[in-house]
Each structure stands twice: as structure tokens, then as C-alpha cells.
C-alpha atoms as a PDB file:
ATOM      1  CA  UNK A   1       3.731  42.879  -4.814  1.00  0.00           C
ATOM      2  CA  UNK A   2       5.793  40.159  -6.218  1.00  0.00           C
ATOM      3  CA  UNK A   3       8.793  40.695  -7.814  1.00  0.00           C
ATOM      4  CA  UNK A   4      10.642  38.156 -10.275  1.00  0.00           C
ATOM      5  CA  UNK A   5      14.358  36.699  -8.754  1.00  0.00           C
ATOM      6  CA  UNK A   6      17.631  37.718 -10.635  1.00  0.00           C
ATOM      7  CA  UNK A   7      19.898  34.759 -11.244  1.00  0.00           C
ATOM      8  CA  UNK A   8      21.972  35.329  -8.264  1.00  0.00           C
ATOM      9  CA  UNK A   9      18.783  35.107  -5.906  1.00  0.00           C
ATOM     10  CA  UNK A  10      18.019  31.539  -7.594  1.00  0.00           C
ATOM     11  CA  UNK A  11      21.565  30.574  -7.700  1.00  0.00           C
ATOM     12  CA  UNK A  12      21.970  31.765  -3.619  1.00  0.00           C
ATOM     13  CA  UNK A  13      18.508  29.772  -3.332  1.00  0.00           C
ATOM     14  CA  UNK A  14      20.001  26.361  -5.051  1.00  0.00           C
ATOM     15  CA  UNK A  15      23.204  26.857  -2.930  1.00  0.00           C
ATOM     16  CA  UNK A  16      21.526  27.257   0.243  1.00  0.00           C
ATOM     17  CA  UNK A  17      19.349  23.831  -1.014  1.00  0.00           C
ATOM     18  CA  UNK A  18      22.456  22.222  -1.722  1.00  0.00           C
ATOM     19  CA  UNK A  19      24.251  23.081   1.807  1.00  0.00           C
ATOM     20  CA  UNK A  20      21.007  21.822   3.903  1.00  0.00           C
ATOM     21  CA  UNK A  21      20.178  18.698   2.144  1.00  0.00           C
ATOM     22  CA  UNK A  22      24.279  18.037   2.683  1.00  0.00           C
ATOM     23  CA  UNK A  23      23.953  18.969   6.223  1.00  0.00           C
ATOM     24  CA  UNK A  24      20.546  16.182   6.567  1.00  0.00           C
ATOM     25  CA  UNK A  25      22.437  13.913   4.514  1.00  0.00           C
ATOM     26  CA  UNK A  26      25.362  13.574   6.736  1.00  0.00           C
ATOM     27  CA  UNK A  27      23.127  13.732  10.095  1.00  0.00           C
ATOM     28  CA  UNK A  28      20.824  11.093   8.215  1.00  0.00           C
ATOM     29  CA  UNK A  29      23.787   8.653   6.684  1.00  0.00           C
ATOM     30  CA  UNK A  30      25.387   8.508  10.349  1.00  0.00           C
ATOM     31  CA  UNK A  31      22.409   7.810  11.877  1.00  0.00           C
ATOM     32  CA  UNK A  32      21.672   4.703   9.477  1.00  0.00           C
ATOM     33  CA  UNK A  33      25.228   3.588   9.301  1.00  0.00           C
ATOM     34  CA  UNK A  34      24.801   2.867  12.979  1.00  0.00           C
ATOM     35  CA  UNK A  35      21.739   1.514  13.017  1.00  0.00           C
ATOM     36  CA  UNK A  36      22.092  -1.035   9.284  1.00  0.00           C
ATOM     37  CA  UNK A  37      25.292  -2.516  10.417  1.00  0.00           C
ATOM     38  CA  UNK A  38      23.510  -3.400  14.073  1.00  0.00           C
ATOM     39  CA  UNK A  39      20.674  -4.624  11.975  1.00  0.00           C
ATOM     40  CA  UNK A  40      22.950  -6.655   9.519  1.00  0.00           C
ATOM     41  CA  UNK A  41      25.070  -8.059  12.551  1.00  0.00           C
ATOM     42  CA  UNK A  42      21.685  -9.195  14.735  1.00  0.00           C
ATOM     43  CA  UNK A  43      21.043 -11.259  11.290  1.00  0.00           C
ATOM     44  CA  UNK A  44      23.982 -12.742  11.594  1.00  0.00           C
ATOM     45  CA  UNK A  45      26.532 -11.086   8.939  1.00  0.00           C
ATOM     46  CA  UNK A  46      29.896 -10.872  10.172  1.00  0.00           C
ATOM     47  CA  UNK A  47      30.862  -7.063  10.985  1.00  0.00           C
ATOM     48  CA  UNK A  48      33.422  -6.534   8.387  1.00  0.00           C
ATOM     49  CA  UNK A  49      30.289  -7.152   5.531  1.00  0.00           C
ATOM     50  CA  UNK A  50      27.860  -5.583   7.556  1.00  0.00           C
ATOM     51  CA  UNK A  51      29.667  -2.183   7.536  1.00  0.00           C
ATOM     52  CA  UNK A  52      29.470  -2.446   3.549  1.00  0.00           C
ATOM     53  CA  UNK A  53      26.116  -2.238   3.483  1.00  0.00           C
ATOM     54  CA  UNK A  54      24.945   1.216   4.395  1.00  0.00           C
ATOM     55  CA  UNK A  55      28.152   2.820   2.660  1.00  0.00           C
ATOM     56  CA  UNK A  56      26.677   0.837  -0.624  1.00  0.00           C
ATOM     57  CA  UNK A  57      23.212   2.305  -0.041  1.00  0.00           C
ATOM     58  CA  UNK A  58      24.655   5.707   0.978  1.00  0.00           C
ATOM     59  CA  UNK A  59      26.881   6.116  -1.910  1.00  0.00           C
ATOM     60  CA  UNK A  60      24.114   5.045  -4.614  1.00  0.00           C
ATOM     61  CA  UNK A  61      22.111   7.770  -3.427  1.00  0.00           C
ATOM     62  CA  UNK A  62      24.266  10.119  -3.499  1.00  0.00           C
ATOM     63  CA  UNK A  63      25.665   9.839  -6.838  1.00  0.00           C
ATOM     64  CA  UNK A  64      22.359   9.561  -8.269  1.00  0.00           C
ATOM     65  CA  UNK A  65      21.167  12.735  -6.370  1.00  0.00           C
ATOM     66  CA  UNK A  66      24.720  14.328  -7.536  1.00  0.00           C
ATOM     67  CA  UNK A  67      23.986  13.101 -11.397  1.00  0.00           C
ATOM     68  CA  UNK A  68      20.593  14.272 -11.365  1.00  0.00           C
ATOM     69  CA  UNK A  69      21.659  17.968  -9.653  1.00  0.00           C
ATOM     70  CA  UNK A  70      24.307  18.238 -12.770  1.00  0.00           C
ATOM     71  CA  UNK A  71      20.973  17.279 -15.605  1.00  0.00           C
ATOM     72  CA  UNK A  72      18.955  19.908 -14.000  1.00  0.00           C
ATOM     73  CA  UNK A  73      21.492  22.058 -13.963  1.00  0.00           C
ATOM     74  CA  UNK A  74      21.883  21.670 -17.635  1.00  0.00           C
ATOM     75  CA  UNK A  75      18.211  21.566 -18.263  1.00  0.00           C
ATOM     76  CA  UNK A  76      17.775  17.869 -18.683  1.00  0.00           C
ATOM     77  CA  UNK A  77      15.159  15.990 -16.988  1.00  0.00           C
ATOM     78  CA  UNK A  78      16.512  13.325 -15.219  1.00  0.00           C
ATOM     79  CA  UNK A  79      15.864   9.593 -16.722  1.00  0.00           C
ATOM     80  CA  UNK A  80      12.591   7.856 -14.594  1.00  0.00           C
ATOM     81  CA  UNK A  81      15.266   5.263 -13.508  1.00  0.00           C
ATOM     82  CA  UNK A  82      17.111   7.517 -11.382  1.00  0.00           C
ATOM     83  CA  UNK A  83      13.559   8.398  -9.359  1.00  0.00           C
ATOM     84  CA  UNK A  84      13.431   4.778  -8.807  1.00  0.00           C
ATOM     85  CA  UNK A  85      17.122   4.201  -7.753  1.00  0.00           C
ATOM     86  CA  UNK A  86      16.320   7.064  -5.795  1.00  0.00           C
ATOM     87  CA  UNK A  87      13.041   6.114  -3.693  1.00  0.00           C
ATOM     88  CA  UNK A  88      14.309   2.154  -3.598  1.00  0.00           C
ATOM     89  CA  UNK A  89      17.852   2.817  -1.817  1.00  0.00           C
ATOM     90  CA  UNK A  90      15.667   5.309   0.407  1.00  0.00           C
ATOM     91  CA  UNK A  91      12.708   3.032   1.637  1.00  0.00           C
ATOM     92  CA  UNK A  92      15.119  -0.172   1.835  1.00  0.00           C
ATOM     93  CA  UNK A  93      17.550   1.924   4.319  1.00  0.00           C
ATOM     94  CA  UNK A  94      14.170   2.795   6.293  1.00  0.00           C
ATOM     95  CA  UNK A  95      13.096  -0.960   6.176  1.00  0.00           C
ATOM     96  CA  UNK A  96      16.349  -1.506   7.464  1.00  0.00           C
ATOM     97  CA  UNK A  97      15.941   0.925  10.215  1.00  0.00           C
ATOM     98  CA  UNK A  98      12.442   0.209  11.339  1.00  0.00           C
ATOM     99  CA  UNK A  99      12.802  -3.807  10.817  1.00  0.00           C
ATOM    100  CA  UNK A 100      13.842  -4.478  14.560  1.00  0.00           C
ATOM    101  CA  UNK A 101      10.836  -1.831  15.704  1.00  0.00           C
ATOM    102  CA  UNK A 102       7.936  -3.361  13.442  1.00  0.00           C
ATOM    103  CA  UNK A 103       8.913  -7.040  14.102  1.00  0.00           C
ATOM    104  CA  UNK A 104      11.409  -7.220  16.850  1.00  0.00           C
ATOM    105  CA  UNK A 105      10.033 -11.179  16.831  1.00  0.00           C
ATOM    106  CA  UNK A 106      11.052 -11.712  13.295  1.00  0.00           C
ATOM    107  CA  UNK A 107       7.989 -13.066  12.261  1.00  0.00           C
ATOM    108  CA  UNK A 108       6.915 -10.966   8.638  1.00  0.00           C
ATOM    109  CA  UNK A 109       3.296 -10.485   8.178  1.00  0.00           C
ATOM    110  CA  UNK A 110       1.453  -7.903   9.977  1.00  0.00           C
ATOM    111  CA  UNK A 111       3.031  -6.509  12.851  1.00  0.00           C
ATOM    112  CA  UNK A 112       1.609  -7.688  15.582  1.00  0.00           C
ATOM    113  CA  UNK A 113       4.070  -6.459  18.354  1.00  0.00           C
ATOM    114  CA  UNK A 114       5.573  -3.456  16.910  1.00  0.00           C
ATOM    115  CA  UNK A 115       7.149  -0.237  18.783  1.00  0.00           C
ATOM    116  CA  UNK A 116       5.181   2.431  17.380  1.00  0.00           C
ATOM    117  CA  UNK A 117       7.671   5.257  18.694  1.00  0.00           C
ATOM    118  CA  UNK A 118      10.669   3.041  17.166  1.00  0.00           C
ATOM    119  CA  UNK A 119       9.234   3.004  13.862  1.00  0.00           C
ATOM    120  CA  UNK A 120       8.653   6.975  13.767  1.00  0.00           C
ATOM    121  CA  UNK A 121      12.010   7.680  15.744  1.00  0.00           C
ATOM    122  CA  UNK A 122      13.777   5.175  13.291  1.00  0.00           C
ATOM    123  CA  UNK A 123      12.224   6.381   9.926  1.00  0.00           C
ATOM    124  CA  UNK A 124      12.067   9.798  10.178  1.00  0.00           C
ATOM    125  CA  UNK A 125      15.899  10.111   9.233  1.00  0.00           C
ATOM    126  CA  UNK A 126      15.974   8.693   6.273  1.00  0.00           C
ATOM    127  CA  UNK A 127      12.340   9.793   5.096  1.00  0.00           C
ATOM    128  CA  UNK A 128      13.305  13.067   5.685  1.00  0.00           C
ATOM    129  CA  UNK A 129      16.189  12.700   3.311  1.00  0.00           C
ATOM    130  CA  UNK A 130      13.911  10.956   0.788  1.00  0.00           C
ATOM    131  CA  UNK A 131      11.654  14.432   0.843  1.00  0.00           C
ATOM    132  CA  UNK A 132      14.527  16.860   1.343  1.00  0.00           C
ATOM    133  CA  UNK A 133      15.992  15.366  -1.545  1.00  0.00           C
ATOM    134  CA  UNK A 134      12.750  15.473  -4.270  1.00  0.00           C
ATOM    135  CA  UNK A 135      12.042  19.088  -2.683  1.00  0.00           C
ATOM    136  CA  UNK A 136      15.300  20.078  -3.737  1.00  0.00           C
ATOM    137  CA  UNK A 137      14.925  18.016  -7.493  1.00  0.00           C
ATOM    138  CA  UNK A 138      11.578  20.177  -7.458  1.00  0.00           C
ATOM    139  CA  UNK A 139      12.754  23.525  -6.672  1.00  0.00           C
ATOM    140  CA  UNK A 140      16.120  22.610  -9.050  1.00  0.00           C
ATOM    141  CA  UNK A 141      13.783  22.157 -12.078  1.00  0.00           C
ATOM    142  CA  UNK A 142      11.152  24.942 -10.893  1.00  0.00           C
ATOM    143  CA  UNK A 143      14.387  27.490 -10.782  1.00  0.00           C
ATOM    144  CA  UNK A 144      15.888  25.879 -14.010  1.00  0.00           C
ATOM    145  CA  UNK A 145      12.517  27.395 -15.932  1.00  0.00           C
ATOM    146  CA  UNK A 146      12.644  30.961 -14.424  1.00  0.00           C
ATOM    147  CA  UNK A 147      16.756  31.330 -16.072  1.00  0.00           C
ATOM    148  CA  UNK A 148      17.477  28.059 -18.335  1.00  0.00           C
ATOM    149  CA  UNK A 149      20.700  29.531 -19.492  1.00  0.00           C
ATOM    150  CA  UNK A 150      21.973  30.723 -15.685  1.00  0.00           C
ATOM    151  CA  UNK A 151      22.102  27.489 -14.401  1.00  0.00           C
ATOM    152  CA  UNK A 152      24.470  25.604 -15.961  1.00  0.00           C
ATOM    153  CA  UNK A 153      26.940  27.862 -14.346  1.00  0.00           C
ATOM    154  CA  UNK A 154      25.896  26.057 -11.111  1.00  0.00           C
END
């Protein structure tokens, strides 16, 4: 028998949502942090720039992740851009982290002498986040339809 959530399930639901993805984001953005900057100072950008770089990525994520919470939230479907800002800062930080893995020769084209257990141990960090956060965007609109007027008091 299946019986319909009150607000305050769906609300505890989102919350919980919120407080893992947080949790994987944090385990996730160290993780990269350490492993962009070495990437950026192998290919020769001096340290102090290098450390910009996954702060930049980091940080576009997770306003757009933040911006598209609040539109759910509010009922508003989130503008196609943002899904693209989204997926593009997430598969260039896991280029970033597999690059030294799928051609530690530098030489693009088909890898011909990649580490098969770098690339999995070096993308699953940020892929994860990639599907943690579009489950979450997925359960946000799914709740948003069972109590439209409930969750703007997220």
C-alpha cells in the first residue's frame, strides 16, 4: 500500500538531498583541487594561477547548482543553459583529472598507453558529483509537482 508524502516528508527528503550532495561535493572539490593544480603545474603554469583554476570550476558549479535549487524551489524550470554550464564545468574537471591517466605521453588522439584504473579512480569523483547533482535537480522537480506551493518555503 502506498501512501502519498506530507510536505514535511518531501521537505526532510530535499534536506537530506541537499546535506549528501554537500557532503560529495566537498569530498569531490578536494579531491580535484589536488589533482587540477598538479595537472596545471606539470603543464607548466606557475602555482599561484594553477590554484585558480579548480576554485573557478568549483565555484561555477556551485552557484549554478545553488541558482537552479532556488528555481525549483519556486517552481521554475531552470534555463537549458544552466544544464550546459552544468555538464561542461563537470566533464572539463574530469578531463582534467583523467588527462595524465589517458595520455600520460601527451600525445592526443587515441590513447594508446592509458592507465585504465587511473582513469576510473580519477573520474569517478567528479562523475559522481555530475549524477548526484541531476539526481537531486530530478527528485527537486519530481517533489516540486507532488506540493508546488510547499516548496518555496525551502
Amino acid at each position: 500500500m502506498s501512501t502519498q508524502p506530507t510536505p514535511a516528508d518531501v521537505n526532510a527528503l530535499l534536506h537530506a538531498l541537499i546535506r549528501i550532495l554537500s557532503g560529495v561535493a566537498a569530498l569531490t572539490l578536494i579531491f580535484t583541487a589536488v589533482n587540477v593544480t598538479l595537472f596545471a603545474v606539470d603543464h607548466h603554469i606557475p602555482w599561484p594561477i594553477a590554484l585558480l583554476l579548480d576554485p573557478m570550476v568549483a565555484l561555477t558549479l556551485a552557484t549554478v547548482l545553488y541558482a537552479d535549487a532556488r528555481l525549483a524551489a519556486w517552481g521554475i524550470p531552470p534555463p537549458g543553459w544552466s544544464t550546459t554550464l552544468r555538464w561542461s564545468a563537470g566533464l572539463a574537471a574530469t578531463l582534467m583529472n583523467t588527462w595524465t591517466s589517458l595520455w600520460p605521453d601527451d600525445r592526443i588522439g587515441w590513447p594508446r598507453h592509458a592507465d585504465p584504473a587511473g582513469v576510473l579512480l580519477h573520474s569517478v569523483p567528479p562523475l559522481l558529483l555530475i549524477g548526484l547533482t541531476e539526481t537531486v535537480a530530478a527528485y527537486r522537480r519530481c517533489t516540486s509537482l507532488l506540493y508546488p506551493s510547499d516548496a518555496a518555503d525551502d
